[in-house]
Protein backbone atom coordinates (compact mmCIF):
# COMPACT_ATOMS: atom_id res chain seq x y z
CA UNK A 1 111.23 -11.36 -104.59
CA UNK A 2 111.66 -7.76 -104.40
CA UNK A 3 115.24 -6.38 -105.97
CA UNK A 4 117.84 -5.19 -103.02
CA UNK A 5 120.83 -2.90 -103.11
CA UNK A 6 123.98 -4.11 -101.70
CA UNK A 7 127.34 -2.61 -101.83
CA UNK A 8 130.52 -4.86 -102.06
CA UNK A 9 134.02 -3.50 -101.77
CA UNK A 10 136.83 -5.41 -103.71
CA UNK A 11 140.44 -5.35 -102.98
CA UNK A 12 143.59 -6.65 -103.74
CA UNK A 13 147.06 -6.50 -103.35
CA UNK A 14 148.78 -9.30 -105.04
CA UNK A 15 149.07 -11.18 -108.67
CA UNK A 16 148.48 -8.34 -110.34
CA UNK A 17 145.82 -6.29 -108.23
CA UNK A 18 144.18 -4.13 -110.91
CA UNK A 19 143.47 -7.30 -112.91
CA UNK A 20 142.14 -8.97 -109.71
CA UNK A 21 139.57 -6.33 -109.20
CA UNK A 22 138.45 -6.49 -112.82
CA UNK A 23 138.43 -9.92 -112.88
CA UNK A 24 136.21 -9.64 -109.55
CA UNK A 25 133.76 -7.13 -111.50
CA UNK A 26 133.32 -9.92 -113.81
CA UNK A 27 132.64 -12.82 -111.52
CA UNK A 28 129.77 -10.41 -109.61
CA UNK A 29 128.44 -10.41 -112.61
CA UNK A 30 127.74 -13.90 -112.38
CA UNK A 31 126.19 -14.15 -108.78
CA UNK A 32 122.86 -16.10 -109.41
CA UNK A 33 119.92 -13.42 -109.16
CA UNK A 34 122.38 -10.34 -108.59
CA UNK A 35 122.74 -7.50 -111.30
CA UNK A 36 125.95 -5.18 -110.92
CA UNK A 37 124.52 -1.51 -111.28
CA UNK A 38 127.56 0.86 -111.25
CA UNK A 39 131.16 -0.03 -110.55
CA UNK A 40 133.28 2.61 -109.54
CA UNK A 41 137.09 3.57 -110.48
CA UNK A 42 139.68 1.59 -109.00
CA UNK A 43 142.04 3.69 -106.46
CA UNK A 44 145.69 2.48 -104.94
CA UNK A 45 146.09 2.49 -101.76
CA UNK A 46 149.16 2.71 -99.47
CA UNK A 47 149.00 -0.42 -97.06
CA UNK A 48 148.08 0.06 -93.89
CA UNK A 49 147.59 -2.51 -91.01
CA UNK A 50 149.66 -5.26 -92.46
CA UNK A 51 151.27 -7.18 -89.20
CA UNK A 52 153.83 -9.62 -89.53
CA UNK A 53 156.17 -7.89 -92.73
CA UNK A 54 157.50 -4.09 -93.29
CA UNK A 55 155.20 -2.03 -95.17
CA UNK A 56 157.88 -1.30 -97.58
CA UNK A 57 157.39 -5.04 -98.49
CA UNK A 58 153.79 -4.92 -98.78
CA UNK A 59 152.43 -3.85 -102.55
CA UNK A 60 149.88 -1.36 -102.71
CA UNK A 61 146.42 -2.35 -102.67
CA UNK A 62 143.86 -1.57 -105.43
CA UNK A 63 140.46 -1.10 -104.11
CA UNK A 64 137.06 -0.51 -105.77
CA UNK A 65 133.37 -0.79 -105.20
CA UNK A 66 130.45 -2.04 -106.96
CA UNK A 67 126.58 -1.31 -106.25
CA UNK A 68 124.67 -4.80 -107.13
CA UNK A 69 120.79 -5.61 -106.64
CA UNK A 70 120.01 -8.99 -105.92
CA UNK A 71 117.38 -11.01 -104.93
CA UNK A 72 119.87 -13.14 -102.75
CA UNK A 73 119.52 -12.97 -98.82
CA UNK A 74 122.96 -10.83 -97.35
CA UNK A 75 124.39 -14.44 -96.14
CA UNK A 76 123.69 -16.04 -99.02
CA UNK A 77 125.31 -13.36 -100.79
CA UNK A 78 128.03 -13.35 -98.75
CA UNK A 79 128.97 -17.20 -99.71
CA UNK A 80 129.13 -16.03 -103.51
CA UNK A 81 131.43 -13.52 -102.90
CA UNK A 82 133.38 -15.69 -100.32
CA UNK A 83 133.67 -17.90 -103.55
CA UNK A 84 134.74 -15.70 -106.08
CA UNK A 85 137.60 -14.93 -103.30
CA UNK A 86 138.63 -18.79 -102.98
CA UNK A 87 138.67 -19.23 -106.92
CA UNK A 88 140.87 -16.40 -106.88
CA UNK A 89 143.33 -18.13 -104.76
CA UNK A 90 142.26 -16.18 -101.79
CA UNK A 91 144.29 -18.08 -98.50
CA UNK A 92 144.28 -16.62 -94.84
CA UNK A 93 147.59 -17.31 -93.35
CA UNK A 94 147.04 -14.71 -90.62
CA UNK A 95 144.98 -11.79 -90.31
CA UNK A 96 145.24 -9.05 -92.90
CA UNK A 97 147.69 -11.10 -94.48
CA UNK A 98 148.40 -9.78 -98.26
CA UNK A 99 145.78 -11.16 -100.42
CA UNK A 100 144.78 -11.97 -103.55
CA UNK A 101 140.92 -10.47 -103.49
CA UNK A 102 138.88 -9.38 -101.01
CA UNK A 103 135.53 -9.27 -101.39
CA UNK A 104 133.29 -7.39 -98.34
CA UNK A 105 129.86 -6.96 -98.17
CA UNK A 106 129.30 -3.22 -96.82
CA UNK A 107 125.77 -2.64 -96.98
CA UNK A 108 122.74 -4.64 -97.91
CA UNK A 109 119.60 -1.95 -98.07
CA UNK A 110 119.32 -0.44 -94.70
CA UNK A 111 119.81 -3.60 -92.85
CA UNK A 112 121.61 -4.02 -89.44
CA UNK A 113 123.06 -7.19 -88.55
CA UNK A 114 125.56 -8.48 -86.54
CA UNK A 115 125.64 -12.38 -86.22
CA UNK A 116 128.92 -14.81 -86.12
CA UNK A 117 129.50 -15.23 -89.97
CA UNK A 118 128.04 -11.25 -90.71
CA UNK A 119 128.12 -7.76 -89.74
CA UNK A 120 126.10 -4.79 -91.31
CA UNK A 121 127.00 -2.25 -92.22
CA UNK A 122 131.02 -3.57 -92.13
CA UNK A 123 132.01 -2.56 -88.80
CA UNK A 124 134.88 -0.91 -90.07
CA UNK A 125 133.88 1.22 -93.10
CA UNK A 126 133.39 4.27 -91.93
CA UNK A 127 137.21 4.54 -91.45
CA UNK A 128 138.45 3.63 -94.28
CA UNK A 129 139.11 6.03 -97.08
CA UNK A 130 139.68 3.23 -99.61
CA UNK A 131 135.90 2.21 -99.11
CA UNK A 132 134.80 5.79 -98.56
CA UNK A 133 136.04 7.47 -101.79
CA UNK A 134 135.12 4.29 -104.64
CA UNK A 135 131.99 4.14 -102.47
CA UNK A 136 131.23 7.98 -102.53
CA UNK A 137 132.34 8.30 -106.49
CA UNK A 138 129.19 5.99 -107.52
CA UNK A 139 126.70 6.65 -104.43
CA UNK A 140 127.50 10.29 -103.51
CA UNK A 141 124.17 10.62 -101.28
CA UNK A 142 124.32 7.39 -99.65
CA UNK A 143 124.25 7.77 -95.72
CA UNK A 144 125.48 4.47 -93.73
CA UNK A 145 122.96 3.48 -91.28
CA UNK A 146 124.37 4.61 -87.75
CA UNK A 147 127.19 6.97 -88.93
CA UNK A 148 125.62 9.25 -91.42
CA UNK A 149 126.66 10.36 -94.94
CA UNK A 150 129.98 9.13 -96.29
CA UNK A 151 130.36 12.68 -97.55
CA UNK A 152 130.65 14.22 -93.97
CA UNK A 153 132.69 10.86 -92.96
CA UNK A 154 135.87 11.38 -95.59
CA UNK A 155 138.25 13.37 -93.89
CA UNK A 156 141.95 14.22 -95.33
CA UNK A 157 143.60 11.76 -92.51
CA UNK A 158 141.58 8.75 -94.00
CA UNK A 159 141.94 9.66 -97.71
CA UNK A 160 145.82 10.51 -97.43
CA UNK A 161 147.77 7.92 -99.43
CA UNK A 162 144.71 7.01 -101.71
CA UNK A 163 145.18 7.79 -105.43
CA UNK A 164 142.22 7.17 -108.14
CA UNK A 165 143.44 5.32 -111.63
């Protein structure tokens, strides 16, 4: 089985974020048949659509990205990393509810897909600045199949807010 790049974008915004994320570097390393290639900085980000509670309550999120190849199909990728969000604690009370870890599957090779359990690329990407920059830092030419290079998509409006630890 011929080796496949994916991209998987981590966040978190509660019990302890930054340790979250690192502790979600680890368990990718653990995905049967999946090698993490580059991981890149983690960045805090100002939360934005959080229904339900003030954004002054909300704590910031710390997002990252991490380039894996795997021999895994995308959905069957998708339940590992749906699993490493559950042993975290992950719960969905409502929809962008705070959250322990979130882990997305961006892109999987050049594939487009967009079935009930999975859409690719993530339909909603290419506007966000907290999966542009981590995902520019370690993949600077990468172009996302039907919107183009993430270096002509990261614009001031979708970086504002976004700092890099």
């Amino acid at each position: 089985n011929r080796m496949k790049h994916a991209f998987i974008a981590l966040g978190s915004n509660l019990a302890d974020p930054i340790t979250q994320v690192e502790l979600a570097f680890l368990a990718l390393e653990r995905i049967p048949k999946t090698r993490v290639l580059k991981k890149s900085s983690l960045y805090k980000t100002a939360p934005i659509d959080c229904p339900q509670i003030s954004v002054e309550a909300v704590p910031d999120f710390i997002n990252a990205v991490a380039e894996v190849e795997t021999s895994l199909s995308p959905e069957v990728l998708l339940d590992a990393l749906h699993t490493i969000e559950s042993n975290a604690g992950r719960e969905r009370p409502y929809v962008n509810a705070p959250r322990i870890l979130d882990c997305d599957l961006l892109l999987y090779e050049n594939v487009l897909q967009n079935t009930a359990k999975l859409t690719l690329p993530h339909p909603r990407m290419h506007q966000r600045g907290f999966v542009l920059l981590p995902l520019f830092e370690i993949a600077p030419q990468l172009s996302i199949p039907n919107h183009g290079k993430i270096v002509q998509l990261i614009t001031p409006d979708l970086t504002q807010g976004i700092q890099k630890l």
